[in-house]
Protein backbone atom coordinates (compact mmCIF):
# COMPACT_ATOMS: atom_id res chain seq x y z
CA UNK A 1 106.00 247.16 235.44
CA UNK A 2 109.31 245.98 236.32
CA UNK A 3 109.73 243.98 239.56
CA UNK A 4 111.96 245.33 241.83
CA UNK A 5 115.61 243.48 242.80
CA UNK A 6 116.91 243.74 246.06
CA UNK A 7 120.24 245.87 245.67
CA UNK A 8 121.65 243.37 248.57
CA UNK A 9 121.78 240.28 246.36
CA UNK A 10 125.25 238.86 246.44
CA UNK A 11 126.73 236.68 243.89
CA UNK A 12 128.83 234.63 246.14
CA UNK A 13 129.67 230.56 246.45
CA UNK A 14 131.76 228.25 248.49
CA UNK A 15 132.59 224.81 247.15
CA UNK A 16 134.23 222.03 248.04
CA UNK A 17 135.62 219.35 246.49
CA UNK A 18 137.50 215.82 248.20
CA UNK A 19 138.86 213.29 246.19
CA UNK A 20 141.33 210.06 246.64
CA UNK A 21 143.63 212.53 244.73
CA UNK A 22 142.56 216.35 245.57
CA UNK A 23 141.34 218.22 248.60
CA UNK A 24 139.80 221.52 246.97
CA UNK A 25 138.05 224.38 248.95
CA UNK A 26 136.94 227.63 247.00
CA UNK A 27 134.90 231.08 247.86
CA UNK A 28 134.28 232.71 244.64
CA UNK A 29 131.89 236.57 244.56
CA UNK A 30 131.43 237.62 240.95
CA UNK A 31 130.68 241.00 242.45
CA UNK A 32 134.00 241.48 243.88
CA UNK A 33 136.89 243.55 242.88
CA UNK A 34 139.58 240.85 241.66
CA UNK A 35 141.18 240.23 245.02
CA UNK A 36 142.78 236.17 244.99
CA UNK A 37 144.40 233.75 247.19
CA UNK A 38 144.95 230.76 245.54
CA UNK A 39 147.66 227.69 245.92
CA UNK A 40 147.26 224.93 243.91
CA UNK A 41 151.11 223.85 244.16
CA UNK A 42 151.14 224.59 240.54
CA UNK A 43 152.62 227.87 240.34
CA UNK A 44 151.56 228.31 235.92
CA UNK A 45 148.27 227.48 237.51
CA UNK A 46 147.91 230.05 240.52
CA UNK A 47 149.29 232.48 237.82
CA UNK A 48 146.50 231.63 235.28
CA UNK A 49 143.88 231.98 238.08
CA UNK A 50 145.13 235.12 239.79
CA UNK A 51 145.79 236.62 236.00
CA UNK A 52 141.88 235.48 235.81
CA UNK A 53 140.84 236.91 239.15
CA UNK A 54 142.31 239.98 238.68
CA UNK A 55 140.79 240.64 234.64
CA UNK A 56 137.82 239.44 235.49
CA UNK A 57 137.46 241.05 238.63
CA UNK A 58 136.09 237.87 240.11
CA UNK A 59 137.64 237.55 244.25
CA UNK A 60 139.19 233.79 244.40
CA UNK A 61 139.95 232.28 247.38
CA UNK A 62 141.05 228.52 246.14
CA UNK A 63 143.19 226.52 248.21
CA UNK A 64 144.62 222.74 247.10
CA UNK A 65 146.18 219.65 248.44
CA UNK A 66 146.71 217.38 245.75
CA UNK A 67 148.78 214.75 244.78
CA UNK A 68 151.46 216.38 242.90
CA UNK A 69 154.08 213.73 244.05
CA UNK A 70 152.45 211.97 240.94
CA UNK A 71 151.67 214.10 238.43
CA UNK A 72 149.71 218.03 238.08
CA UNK A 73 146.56 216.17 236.04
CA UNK A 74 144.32 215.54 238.94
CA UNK A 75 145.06 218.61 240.67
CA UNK A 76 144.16 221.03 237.45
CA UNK A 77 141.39 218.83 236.63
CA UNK A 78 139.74 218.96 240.11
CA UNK A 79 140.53 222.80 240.67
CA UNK A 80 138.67 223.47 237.33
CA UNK A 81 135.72 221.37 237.76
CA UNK A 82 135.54 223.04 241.21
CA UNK A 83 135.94 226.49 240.15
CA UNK A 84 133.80 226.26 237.71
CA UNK A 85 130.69 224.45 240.01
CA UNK A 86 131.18 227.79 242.41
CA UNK A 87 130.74 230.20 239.55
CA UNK A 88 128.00 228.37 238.22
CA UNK A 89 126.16 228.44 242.07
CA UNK A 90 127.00 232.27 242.26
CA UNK A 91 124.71 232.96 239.09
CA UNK A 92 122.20 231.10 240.79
């Protein structure tokens, strides 16, 4: 027999991140419907992630302060590494 999973379980994780360069706070719920908010101050990069959101139909909520005044490196580095350690804490 087949154990039985709770229909409630919820695929949902909030990380964040802070940095000397990057202050990175992200909700991500692979059961969601592809709903985003994201700024990142890199506009290719919100595109990219609400393009990925919305496909995927993964909700984002990522917001970054980074230090752009510099360079966009940091700031897409962090916001991937970030991203990536909520997705991987939604599957559990």
């Amino acid at each position: 027999k087949k154990a039985c999973q709770s229909q409630d379980t919820q695929r949902v994780a909030s990380i964040s991140r802070f940095t000397k360069e990057t202050q990175i706070s992200v909700t991500v719920n692979l059961d969601g419907s592809g709903k985003s908010s994201i700024e990142t101050g890199i506009g290719f990069l919100d595109h990219m992630l609400t393009a990925l959101s919305k496909h995927s139909r993964i909700d984002i909520d990522l917001s970054c302060c980074g230090d752009l005044h510099i360079d966009s490196h940091h700031t897409s580095e962090d916001v991937a590494l970030t991203l990536g350690s909520a997705v991987d804490k939604a599957l559990g």
